[in-house]
Protein backbone atom coordinates (compact mmCIF):
# COMPACT_ATOMS: atom_id res chain seq x y z
CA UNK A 1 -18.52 -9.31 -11.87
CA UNK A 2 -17.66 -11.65 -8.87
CA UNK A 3 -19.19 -15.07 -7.89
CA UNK A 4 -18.01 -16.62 -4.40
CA UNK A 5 -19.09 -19.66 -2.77
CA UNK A 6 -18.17 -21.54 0.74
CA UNK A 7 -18.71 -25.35 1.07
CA UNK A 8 -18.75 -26.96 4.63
CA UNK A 9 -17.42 -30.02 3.45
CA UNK A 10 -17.89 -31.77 6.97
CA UNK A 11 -17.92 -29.81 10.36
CA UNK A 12 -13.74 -29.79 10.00
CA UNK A 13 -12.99 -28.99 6.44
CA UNK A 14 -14.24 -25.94 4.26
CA UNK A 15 -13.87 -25.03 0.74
CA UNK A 16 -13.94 -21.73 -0.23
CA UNK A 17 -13.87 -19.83 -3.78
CA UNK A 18 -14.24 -16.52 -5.59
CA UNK A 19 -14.02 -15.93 -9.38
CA UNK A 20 -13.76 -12.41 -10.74
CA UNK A 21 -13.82 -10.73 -14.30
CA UNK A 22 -13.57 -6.92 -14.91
CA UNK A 23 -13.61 -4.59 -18.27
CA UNK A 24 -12.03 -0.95 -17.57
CA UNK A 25 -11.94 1.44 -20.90
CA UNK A 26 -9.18 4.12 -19.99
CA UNK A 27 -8.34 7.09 -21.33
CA UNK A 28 -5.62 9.88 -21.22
CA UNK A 29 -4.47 12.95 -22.66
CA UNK A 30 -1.84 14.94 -21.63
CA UNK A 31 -1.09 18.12 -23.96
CA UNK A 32 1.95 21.15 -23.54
CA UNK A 33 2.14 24.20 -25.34
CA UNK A 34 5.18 26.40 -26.00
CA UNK A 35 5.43 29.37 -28.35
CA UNK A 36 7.32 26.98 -30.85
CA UNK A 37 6.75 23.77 -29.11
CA UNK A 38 3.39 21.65 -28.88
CA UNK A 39 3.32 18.03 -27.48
CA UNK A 40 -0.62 15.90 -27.67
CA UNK A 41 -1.37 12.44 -25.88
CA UNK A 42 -3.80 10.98 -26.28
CA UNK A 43 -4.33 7.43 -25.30
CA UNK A 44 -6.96 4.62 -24.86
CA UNK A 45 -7.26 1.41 -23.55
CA UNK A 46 -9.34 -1.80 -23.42
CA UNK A 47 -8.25 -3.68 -20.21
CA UNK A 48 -9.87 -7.04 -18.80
CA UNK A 49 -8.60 -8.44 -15.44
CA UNK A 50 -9.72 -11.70 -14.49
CA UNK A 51 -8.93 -13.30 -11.43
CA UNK A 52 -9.27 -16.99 -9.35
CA UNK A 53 -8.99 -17.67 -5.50
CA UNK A 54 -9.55 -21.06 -4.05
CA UNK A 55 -9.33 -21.89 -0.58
CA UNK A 56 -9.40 -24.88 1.42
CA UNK A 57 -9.27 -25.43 5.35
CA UNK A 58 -8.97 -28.76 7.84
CA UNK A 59 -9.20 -28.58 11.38
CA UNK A 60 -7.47 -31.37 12.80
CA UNK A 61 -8.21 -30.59 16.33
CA UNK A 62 -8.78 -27.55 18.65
CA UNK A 63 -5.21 -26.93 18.91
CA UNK A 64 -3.76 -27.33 15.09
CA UNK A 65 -5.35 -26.48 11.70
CA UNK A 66 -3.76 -26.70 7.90
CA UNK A 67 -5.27 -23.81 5.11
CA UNK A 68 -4.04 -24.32 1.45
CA UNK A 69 -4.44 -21.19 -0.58
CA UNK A 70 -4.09 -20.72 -4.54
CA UNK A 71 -4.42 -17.39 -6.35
CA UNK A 72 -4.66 -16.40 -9.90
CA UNK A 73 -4.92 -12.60 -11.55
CA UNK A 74 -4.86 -12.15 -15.44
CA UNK A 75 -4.57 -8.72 -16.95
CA UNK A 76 -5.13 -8.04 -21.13
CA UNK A 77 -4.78 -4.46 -22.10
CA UNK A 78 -4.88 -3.27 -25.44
CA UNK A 79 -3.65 0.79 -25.77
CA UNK A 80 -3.69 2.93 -28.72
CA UNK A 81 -1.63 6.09 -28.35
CA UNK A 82 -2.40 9.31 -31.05
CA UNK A 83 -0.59 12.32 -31.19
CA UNK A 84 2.59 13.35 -31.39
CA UNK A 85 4.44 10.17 -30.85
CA UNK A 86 1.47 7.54 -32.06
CA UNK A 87 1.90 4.10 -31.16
CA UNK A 88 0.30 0.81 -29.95
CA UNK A 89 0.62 -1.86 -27.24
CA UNK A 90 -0.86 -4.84 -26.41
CA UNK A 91 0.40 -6.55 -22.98
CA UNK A 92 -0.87 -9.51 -21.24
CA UNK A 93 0.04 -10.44 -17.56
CA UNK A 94 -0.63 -12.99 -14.93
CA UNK A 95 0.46 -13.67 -11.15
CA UNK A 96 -0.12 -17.50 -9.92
CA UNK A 97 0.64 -18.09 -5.70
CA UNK A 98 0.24 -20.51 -3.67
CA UNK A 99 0.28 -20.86 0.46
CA UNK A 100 0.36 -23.93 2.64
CA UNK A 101 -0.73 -22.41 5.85
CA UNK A 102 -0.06 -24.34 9.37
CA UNK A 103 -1.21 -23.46 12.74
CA UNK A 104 -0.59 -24.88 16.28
CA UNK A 105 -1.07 -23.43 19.54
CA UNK A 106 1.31 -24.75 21.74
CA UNK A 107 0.09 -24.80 25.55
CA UNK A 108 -2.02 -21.95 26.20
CA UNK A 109 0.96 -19.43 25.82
CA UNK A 110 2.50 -19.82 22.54
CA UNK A 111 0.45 -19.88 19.20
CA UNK A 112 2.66 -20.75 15.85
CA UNK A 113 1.68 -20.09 12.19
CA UNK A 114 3.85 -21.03 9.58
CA UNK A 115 2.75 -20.39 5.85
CA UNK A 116 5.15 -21.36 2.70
CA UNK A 117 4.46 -20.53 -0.69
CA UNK A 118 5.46 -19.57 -4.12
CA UNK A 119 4.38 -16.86 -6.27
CA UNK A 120 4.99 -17.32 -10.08
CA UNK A 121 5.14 -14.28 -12.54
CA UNK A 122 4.61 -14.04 -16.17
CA UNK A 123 4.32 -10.60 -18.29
CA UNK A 124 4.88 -10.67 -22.16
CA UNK A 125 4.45 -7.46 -24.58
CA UNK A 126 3.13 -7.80 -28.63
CA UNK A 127 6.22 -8.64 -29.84
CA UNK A 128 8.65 -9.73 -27.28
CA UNK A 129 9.55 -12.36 -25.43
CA UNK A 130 7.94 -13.54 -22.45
CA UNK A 131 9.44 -12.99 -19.42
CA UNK A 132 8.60 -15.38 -16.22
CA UNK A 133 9.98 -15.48 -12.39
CA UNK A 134 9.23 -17.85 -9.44
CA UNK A 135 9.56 -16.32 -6.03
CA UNK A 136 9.77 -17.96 -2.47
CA UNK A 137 7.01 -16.56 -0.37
CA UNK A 138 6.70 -16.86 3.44
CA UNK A 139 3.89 -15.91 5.94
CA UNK A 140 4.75 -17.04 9.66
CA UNK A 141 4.21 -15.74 13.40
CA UNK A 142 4.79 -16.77 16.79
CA UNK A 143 2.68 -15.37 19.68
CA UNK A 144 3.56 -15.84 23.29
CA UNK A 145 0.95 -14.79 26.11
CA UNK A 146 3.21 -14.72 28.81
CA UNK A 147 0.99 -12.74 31.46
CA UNK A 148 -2.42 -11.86 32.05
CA UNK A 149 -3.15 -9.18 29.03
CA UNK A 150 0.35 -9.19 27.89
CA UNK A 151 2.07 -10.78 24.56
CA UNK A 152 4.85 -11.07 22.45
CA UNK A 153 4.80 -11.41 19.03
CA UNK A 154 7.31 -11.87 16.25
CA UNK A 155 6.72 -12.06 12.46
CA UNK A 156 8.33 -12.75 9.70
CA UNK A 157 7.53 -12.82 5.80
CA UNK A 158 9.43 -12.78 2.38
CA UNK A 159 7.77 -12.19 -1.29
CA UNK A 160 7.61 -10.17 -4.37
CA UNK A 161 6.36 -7.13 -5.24
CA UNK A 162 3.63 -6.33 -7.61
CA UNK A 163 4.59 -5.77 -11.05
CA UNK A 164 4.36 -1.75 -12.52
CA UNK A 165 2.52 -2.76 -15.78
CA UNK A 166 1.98 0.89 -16.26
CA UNK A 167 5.73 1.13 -16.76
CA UNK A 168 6.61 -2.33 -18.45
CA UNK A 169 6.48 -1.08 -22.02
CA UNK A 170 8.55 0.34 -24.99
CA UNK A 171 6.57 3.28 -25.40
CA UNK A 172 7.58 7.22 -25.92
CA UNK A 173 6.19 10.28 -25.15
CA UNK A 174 7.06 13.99 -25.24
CA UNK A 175 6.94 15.72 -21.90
CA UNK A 176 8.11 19.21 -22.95
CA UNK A 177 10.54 20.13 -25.48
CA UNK A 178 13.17 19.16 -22.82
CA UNK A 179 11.78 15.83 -21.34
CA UNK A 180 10.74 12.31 -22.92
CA UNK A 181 9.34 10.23 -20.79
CA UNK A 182 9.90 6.38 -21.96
CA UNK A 183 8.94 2.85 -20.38
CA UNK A 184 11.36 0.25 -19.84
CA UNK A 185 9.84 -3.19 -20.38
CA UNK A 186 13.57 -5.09 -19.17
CA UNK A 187 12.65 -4.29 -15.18
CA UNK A 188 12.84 -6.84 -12.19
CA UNK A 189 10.33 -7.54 -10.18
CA UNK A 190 11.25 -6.22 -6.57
CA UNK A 191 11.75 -9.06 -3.72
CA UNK A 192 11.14 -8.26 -0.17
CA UNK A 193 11.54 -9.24 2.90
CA UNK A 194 9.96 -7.85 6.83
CA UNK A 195 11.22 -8.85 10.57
CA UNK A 196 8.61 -7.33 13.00
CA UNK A 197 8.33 -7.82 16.81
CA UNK A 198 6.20 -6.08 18.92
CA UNK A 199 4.25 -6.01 22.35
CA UNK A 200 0.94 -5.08 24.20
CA UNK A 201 0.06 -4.67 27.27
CA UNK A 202 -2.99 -3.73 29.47
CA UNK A 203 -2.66 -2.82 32.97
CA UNK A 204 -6.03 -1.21 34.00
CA UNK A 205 -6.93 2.04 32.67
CA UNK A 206 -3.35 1.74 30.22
CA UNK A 207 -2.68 -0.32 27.59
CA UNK A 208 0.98 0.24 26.36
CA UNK A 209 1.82 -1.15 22.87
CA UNK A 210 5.55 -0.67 21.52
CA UNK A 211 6.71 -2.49 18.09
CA UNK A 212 10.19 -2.00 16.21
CA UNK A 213 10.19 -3.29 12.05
CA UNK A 214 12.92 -4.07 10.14
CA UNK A 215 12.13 -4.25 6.18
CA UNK A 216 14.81 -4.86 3.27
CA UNK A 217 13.85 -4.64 -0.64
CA UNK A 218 16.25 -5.88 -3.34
CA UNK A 219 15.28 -4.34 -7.13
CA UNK A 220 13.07 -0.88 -5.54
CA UNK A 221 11.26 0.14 -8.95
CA UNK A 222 12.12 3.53 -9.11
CA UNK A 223 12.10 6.40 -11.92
CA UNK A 224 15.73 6.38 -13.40
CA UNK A 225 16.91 9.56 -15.69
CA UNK A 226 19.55 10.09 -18.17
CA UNK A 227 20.68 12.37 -20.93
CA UNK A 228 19.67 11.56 -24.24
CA UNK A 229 20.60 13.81 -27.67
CA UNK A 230 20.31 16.68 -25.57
CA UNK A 231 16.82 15.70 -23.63
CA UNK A 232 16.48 14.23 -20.55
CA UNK A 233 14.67 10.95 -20.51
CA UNK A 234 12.19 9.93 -17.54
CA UNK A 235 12.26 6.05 -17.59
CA UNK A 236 12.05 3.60 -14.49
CA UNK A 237 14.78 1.30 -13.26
CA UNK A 238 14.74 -1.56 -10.70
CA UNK A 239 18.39 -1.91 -9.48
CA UNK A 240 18.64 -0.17 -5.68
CA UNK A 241 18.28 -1.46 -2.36
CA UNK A 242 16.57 -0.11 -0.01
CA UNK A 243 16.54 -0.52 3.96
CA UNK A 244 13.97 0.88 6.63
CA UNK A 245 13.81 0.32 10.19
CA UNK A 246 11.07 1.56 12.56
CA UNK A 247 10.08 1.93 16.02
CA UNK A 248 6.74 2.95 17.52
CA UNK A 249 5.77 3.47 21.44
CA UNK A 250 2.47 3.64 21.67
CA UNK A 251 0.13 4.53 25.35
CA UNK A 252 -3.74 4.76 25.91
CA UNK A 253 -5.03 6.04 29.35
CA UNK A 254 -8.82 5.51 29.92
CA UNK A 255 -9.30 8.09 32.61
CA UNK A 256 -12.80 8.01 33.02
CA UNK A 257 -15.26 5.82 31.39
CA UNK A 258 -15.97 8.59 29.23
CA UNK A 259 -12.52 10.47 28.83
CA UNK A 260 -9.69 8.30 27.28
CA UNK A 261 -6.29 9.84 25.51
CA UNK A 262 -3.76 8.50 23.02
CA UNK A 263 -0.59 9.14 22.43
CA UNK A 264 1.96 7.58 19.80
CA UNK A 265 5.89 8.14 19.32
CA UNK A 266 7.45 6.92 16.07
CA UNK A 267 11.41 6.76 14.82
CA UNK A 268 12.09 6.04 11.55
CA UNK A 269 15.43 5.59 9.90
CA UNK A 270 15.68 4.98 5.39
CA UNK A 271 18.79 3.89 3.53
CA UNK A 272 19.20 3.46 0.08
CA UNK A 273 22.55 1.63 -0.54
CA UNK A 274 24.77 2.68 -2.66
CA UNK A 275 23.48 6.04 -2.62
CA UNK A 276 24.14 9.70 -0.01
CA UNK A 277 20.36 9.25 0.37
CA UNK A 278 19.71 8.91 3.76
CA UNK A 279 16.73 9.72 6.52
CA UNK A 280 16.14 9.95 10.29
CA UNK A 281 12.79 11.20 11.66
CA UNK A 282 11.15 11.82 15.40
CA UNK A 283 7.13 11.80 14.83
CA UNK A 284 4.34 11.81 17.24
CA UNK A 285 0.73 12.48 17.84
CA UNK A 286 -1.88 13.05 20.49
CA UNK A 287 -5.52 12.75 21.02
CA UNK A 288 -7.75 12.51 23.52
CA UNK A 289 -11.73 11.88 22.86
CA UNK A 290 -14.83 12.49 25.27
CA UNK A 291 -18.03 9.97 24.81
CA UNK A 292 -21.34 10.48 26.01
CA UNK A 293 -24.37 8.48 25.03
CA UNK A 294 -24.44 8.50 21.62
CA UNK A 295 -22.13 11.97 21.31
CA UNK A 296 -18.10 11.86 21.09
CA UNK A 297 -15.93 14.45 20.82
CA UNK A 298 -12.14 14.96 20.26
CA UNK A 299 -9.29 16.90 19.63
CA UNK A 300 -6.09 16.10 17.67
CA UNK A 301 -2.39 16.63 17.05
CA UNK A 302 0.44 15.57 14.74
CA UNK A 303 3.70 16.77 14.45
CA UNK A 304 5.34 17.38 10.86
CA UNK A 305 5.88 14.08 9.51
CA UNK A 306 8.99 13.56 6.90
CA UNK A 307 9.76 10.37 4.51
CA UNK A 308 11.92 9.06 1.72
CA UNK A 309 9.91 7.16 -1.27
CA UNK A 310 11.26 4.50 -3.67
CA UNK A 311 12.43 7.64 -6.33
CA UNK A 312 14.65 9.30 -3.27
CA UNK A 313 12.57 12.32 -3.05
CA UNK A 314 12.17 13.94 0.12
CA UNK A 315 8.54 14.81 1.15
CA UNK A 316 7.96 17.17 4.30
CA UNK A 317 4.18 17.30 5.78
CA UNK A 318 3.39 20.46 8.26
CA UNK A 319 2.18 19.44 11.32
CA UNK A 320 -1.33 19.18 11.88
CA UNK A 321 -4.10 19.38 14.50
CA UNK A 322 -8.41 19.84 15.10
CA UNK A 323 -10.77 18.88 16.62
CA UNK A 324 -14.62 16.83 15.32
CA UNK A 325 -17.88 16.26 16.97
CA UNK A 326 -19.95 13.25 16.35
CA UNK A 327 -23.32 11.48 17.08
CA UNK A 328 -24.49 8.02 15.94
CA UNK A 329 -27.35 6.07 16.45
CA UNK A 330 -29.82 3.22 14.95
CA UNK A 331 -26.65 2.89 11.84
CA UNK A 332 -26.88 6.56 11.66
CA UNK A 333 -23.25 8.28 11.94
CA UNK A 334 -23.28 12.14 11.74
CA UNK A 335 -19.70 13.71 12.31
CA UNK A 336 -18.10 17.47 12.07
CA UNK A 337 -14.77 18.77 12.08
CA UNK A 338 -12.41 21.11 12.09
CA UNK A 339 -8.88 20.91 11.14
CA UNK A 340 -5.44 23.46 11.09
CA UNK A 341 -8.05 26.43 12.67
CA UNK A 342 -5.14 28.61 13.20
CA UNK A 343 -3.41 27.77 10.23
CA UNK A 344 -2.88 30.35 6.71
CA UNK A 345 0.42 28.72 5.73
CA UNK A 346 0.85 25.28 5.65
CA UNK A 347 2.84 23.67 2.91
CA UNK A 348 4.61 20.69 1.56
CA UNK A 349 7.64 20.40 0.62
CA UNK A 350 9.01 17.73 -1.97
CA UNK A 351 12.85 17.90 -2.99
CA UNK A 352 15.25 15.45 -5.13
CA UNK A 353 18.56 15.56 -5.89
CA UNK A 354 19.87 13.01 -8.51
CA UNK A 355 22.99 12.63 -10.90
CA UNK A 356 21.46 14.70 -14.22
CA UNK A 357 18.10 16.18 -12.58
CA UNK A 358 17.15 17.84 -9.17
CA UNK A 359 14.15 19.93 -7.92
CA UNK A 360 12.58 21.75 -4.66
CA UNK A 361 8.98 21.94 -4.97
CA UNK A 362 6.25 23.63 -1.92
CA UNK A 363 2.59 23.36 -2.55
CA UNK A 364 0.49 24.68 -0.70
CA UNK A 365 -3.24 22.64 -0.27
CA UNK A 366 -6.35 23.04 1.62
CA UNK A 367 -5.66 19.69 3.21
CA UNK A 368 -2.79 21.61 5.50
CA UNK A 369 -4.73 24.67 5.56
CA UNK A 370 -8.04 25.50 8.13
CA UNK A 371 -10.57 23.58 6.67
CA UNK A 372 -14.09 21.85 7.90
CA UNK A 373 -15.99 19.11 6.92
CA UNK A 374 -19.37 17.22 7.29
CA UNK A 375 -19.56 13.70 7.34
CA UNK A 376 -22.72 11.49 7.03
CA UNK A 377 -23.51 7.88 6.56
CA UNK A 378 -26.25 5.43 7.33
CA UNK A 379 -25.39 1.94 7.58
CA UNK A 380 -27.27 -1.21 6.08
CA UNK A 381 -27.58 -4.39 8.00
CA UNK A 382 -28.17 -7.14 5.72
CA UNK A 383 -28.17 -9.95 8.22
CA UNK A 384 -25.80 -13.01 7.93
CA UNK A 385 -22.06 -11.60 7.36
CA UNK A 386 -19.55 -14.57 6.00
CA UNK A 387 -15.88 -13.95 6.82
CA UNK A 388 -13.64 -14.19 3.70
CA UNK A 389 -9.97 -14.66 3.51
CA UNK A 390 -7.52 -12.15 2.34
CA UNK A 391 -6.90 -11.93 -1.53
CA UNK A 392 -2.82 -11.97 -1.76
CA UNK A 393 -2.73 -10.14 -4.95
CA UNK A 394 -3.33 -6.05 -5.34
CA UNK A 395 -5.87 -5.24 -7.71
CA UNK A 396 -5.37 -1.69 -7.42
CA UNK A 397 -3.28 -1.30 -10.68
CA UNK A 398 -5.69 -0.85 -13.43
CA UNK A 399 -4.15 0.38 -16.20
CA UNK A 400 -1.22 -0.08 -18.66
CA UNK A 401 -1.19 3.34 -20.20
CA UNK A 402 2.10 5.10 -19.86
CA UNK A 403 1.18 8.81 -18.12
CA UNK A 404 3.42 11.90 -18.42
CA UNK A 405 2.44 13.53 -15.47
């Protein structure tokens, strides 16, 4: 359930809100069977998130405005766990932040926006103590036109991350007859912090675009594992830094008015200190699409793509390519494809390598093998459309219960 409302206060001030309430029941169950071994989950929860937004606006004049932004998000969650190891949790957590938003433009080259904040984190479970942490929380940019279709731009922003509630607990559960997996409710919440500078440019038929990212995070949540009376526990940890810079080159060519092509370059480099883990990557794609009255067409290609996640597991992608044909009109979209057509073996490839556990996994899936689809949608024009502001928090996270697989 959501009600929203926007208030023109007077022609230079707005006030805008948004109040949201939400009741999930979850469930789980997880079960393993070995000829003298058998492990049962099963697990359900009550969960109600409730959540705030209020935003207000002043335009002083045509060249500087002020925006003051405060969000709230509750969670309640309530989970019952039968089985083999039964137990029960109830957790509550909330997220408070607030943004004071300035904006100047500066000539008609050079547009500022400066946004400070604070974000303010509470978590407690049945039982415990509760735990609390105020953040610093920055939003800024500086644009500079400095030609005719051409700008600079340069961000900057610092925060926290989202808490793991799924994770924050003191619960146990029997993975095997080798493996307990177990939460860890004494985690930090990650901070984090992104430098980003990039450029576009449009010179006729090409528009070049090239953008290099620098992104630090202190306290990655990660899963952690140890030996334990002979069994290896699977719990989650929040003590490594990690480090990622990134480049991208990017180039469009309209050749015709009907023809245009793509292409995009990307260099990625991953450290996580105090560990060998390491990664340096070349990616790129291509595509080029053909548009005719209400018909497009295209083809496609991607070259294998690799990455390093918060656990330091290595994940390899095939490269991929296809082609689609499309046709919309009146909110009608119709669309076909076809992707990897010459393609049996495609597979990905996931390895780790820590202190007391290590694996090499390949799967192979239809998404990297040849496979079609059919797309259709029709579109609904309701008439007025109101332009809301971004919600800071992730709502994505909706659920507390501790999973095994």
């Amino acid at each position: 359930m959501e009600l929203y409302g926007y208030f023109h206060l007077n022609k230079n001030q707005f006030l805008e809100t948004s109040l949201g309430a939400n009741y999930t029941n979850n469930s789980y169950t997880y079960g393993y069977k070995e000829p003298n071994y058998l492990t049962l989950t099963d697990s359900k929860e009550d969960l109600y998130d409730f959540s705030v937004n209020v935003n207000y606006g002043i335009e002083f004049n045509p060249q500087s405005s002020l925006t003051a932004q405060a969000f709230h998000f509750q969670t309640i969650s309530s989970v019952d766990y039968k089985g083999t190891n039964p137990s029960w949790q109830h957790f509550w957590n909330g997220e408070s932040i607030l943004f004071l938003e300035y904006n100047q433009k500066i000539g008609k080259k050079v547009t500022l926006k400066v946004g400070p904040g604070l974000s303010y984190v509470q978590y407690r479970l049945h039982g415990g103590d509760r735990e609390d942490q105020l953040t610093p929380r920055l939003r800024s940019r500086l644009i500079y036109s400095f030609a005719k279709n051409q700008q600079l731009q340069l961000r900057y922003h610092v925060g926290n991350s989202q808490l793991q509630i799924n994770e924050l607990n003191e619960v146990e559960q029997q993975i095997d007859s080798l493996q307990i997996r177990r939460g860890n409710l004494n985690q930090k919440i990650a901070f984090l912090y992104k430098i980003i500078a990039s450029y576009s440019g449009q010179f006729g038929r090409f528009n070049l675009g090239a953008e290099l990212w620098y992104d630090g995070i202190n306290h990655v949540p990660s899963e952690g594992f140890y030996i334990e009376n002979d069994k290896l526990i699977r719990s989650y940890q929040s003590e490594g830094k990690r480090r990622m810079l990134s480049s991208q080159l990017s180039g469009g060519w309209k050749v015709t008015d009907n023809f245009r092509v793509k292409c995009v370059g990307n260099w990625l480099y991953i450290r996580h200190k105090d560990t060998p883990e390491t990664l340096r990557h070349f990616s790129g794609m291509v595509q080029a699409d053909y548009y005719l009255n209400d018909f497009s067409a295209g083809v496609f290609s991607r070259t294998k793509n690799k990455s390093l996640n918060y656990n330091l597991m290595y994940i390899t992608e095939p490269a991929q390519y296809g082609c689609y044909i499309g046709w919309s009109h009146s909110g009608w979209q119709l669309e076909g494809g076809w992707k990897n057509p010459f393609s049996k073996h495609g597979q990905k490839e996931s390895s780790m390598n820590r202190s007391v556990y290590s694996f090499h996994n390949v799967a192979t899936g239809k998404l990297y093998q040849q496979s079609g689809y059919v797309k259709v949608t029709y579109t609904f024009d309701f008439g007025r459309k109101t332009s809301r502001a971004n919600n800071e928090i992730n709502t994505n996270m909706n659920s507390t219960i501790l999973k095994l697989d």
